[in-house]
C-alpha atoms as a PDB file:
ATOM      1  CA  UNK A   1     207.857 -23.904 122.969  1.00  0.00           C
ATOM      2  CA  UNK A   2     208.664 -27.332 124.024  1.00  0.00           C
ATOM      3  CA  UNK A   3     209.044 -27.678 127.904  1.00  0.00           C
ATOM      4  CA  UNK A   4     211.238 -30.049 130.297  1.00  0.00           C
ATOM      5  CA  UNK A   5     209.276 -31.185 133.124  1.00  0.00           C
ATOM      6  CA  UNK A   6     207.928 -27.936 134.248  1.00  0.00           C
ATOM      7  CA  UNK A   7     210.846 -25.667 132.995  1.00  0.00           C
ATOM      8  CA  UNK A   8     210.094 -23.719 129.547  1.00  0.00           C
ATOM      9  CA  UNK A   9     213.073 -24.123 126.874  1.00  0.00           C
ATOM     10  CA  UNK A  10     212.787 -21.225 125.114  1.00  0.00           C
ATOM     11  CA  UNK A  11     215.539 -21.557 122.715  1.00  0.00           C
ATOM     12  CA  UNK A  12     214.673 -25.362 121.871  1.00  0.00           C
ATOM     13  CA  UNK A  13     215.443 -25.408 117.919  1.00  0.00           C
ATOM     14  CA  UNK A  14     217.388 -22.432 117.420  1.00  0.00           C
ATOM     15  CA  UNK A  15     220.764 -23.126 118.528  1.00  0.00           C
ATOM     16  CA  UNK A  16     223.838 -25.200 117.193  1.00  0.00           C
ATOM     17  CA  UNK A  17     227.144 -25.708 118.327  1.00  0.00           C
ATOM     18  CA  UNK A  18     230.209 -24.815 116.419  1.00  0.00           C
ATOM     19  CA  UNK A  19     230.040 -28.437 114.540  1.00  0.00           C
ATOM     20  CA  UNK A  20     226.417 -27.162 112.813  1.00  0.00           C
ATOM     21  CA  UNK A  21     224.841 -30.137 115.763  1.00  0.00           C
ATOM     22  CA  UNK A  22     221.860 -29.068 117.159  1.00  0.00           C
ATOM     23  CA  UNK A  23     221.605 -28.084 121.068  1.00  0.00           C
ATOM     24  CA  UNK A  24     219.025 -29.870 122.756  1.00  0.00           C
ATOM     25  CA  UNK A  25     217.297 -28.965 126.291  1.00  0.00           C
ATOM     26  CA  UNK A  26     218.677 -31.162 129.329  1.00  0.00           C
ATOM     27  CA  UNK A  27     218.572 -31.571 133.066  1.00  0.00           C
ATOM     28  CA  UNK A  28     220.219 -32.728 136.125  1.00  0.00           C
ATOM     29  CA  UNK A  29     218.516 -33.039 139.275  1.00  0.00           C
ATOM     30  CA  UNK A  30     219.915 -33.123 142.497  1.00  0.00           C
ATOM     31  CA  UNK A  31     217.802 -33.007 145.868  1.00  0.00           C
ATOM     32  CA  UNK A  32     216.732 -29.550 145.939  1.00  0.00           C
ATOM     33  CA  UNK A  33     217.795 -28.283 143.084  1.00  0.00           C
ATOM     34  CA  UNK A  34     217.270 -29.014 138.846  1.00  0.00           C
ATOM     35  CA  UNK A  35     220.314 -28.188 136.757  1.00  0.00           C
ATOM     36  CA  UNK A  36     218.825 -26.761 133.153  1.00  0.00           C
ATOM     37  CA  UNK A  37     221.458 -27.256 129.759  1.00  0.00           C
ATOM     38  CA  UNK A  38     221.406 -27.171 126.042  1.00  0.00           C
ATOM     39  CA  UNK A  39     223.944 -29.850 124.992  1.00  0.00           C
ATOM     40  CA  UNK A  40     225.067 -30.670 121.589  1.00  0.00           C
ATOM     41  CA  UNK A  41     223.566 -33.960 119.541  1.00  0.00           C
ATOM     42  CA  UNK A  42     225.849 -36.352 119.222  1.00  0.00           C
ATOM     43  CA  UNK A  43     225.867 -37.383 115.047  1.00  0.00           C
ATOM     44  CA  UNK A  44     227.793 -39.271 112.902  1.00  0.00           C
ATOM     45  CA  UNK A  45     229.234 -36.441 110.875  1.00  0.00           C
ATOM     46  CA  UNK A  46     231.057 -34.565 113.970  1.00  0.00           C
ATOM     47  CA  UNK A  47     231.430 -38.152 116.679  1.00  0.00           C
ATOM     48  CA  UNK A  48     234.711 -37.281 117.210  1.00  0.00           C
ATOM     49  CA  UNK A  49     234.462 -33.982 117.841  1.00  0.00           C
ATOM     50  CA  UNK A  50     233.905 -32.529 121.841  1.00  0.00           C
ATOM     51  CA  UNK A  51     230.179 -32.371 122.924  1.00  0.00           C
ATOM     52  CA  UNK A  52     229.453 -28.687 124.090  1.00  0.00           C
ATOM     53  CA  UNK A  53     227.358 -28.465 127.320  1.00  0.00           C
ATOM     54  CA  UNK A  54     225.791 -24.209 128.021  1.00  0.00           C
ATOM     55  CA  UNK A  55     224.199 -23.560 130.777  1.00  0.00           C
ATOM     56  CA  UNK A  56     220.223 -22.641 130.436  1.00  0.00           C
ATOM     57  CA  UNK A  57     219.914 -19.600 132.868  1.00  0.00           C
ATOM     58  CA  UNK A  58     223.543 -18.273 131.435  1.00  0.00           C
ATOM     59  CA  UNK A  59     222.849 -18.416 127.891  1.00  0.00           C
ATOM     60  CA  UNK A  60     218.998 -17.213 128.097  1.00  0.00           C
ATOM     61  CA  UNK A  61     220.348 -14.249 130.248  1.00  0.00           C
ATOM     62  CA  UNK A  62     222.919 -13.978 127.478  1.00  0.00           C
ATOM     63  CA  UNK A  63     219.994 -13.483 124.945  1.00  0.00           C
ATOM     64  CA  UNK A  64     217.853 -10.786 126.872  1.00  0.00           C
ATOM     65  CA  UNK A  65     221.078  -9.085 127.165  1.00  0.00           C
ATOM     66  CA  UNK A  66     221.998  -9.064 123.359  1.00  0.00           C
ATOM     67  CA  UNK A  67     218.211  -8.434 122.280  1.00  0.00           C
ATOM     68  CA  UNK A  68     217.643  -5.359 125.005  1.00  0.00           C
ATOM     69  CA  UNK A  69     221.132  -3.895 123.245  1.00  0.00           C
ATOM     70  CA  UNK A  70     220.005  -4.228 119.631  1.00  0.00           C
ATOM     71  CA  UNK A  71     216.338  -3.069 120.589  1.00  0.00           C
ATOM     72  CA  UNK A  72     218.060  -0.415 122.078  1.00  0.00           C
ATOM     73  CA  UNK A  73     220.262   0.748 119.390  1.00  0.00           C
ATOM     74  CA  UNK A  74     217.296   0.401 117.119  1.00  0.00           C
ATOM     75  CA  UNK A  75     215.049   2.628 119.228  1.00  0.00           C
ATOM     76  CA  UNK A  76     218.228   5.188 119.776  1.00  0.00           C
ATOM     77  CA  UNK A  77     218.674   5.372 116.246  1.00  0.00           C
ATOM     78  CA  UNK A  78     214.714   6.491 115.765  1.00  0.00           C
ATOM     79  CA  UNK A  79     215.189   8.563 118.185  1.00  0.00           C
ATOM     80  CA  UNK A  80     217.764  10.672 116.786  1.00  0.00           C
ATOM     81  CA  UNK A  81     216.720  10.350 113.315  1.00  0.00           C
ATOM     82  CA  UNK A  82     213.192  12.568 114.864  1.00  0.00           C
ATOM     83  CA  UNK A  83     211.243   9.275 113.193  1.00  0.00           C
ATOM     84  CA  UNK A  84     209.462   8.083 116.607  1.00  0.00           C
ATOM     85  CA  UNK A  85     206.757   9.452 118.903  1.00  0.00           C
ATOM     86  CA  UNK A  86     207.333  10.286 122.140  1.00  0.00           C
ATOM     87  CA  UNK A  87     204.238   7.843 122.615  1.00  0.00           C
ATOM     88  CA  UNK A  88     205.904   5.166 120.756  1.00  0.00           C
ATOM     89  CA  UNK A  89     209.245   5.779 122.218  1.00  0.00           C
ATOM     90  CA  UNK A  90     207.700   4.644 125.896  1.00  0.00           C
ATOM     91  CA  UNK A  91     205.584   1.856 124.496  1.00  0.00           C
ATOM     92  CA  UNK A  92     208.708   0.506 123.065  1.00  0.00           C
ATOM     93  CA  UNK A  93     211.051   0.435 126.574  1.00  0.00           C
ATOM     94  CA  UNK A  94     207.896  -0.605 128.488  1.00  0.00           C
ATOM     95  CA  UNK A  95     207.913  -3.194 125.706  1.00  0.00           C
ATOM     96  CA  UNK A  96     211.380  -3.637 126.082  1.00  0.00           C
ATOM     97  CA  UNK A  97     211.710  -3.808 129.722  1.00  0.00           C
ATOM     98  CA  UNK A  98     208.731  -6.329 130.451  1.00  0.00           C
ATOM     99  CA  UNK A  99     210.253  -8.899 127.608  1.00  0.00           C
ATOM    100  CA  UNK A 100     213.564  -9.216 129.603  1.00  0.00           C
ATOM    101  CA  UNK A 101     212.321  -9.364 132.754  1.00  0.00           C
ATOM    102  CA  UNK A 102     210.348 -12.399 131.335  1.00  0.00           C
ATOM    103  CA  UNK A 103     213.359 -13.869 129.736  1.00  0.00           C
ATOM    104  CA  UNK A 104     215.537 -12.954 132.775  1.00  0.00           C
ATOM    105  CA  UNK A 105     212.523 -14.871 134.531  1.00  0.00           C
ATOM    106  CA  UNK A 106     212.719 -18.342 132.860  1.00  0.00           C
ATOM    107  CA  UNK A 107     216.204 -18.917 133.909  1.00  0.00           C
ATOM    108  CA  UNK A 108     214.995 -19.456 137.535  1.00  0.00           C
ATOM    109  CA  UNK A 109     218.689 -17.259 138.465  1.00  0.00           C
ATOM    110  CA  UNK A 110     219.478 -13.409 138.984  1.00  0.00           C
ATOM    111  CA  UNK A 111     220.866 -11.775 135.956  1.00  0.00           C
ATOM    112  CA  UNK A 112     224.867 -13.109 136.207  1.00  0.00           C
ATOM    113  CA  UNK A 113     225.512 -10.378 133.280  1.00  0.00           C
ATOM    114  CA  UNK A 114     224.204  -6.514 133.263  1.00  0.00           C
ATOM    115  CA  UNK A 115     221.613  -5.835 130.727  1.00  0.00           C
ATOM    116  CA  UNK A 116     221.685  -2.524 128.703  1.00  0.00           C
ATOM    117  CA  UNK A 117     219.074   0.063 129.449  1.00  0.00           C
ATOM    118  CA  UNK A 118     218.849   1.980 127.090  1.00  0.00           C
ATOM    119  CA  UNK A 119     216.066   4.858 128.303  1.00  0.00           C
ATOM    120  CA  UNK A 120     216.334   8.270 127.162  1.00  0.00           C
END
């Protein structure tokens, strides 16, 4: 993981806008406060085409939320399929629970968008 000043980027690599450009960390700072983005690379292919511009803390909180839903369908469907400890089954939202809070904690902002809990 590849860091900005002291900030982790998490998803450095892994995203592209709708123009197949890759998204690249960036920040603003203003007194008292750092402004974390993924913007699009500009290339030759798509010049003419608008630059998009996402918001760090949005888009990682974004990311917990759509990885604590599909971990928890996943564990759900274990669950009612009888093919998962009881052990496993609270290793699993422990697991679950303590890998959003850390994603929810890199974006430096409370959660702007609920995230599924899925406990039985």
């Amino acid at each position: 993981m590849r860091t900005t000043g002291d900030e982790p980027n998490p998803l450095t690599g892994l995203l592209r806008d709708g123009h197949d450009r890759r998204l690249s960390p960036r920040h603003a700072a203003r007194p008292g406060k750092r402004y974390r983005y993924y913007v699009s690379n500009v290339n030759d292919d798509a010049r003419d085409e608008p630059c998009w511009r996402i918001s760090a803390p949005d888009l990682a909180t974004l990311v917990a939320a759509k990885l604590a839903d599909v971990v928890g369908r996943v564990v759900d469907a274990h669950i009612a399929m009888g093919s998962i400890s009881g052990d496993a089954i609270e290793t699993l939202k422990a697991t679950a629970r303590a890998v959003t809070a850390e994603i929810q904690g890199l974006s430096h902002a409370a959660p702007r968008f609920p995230i599924a809990d899925h406990a039985h």
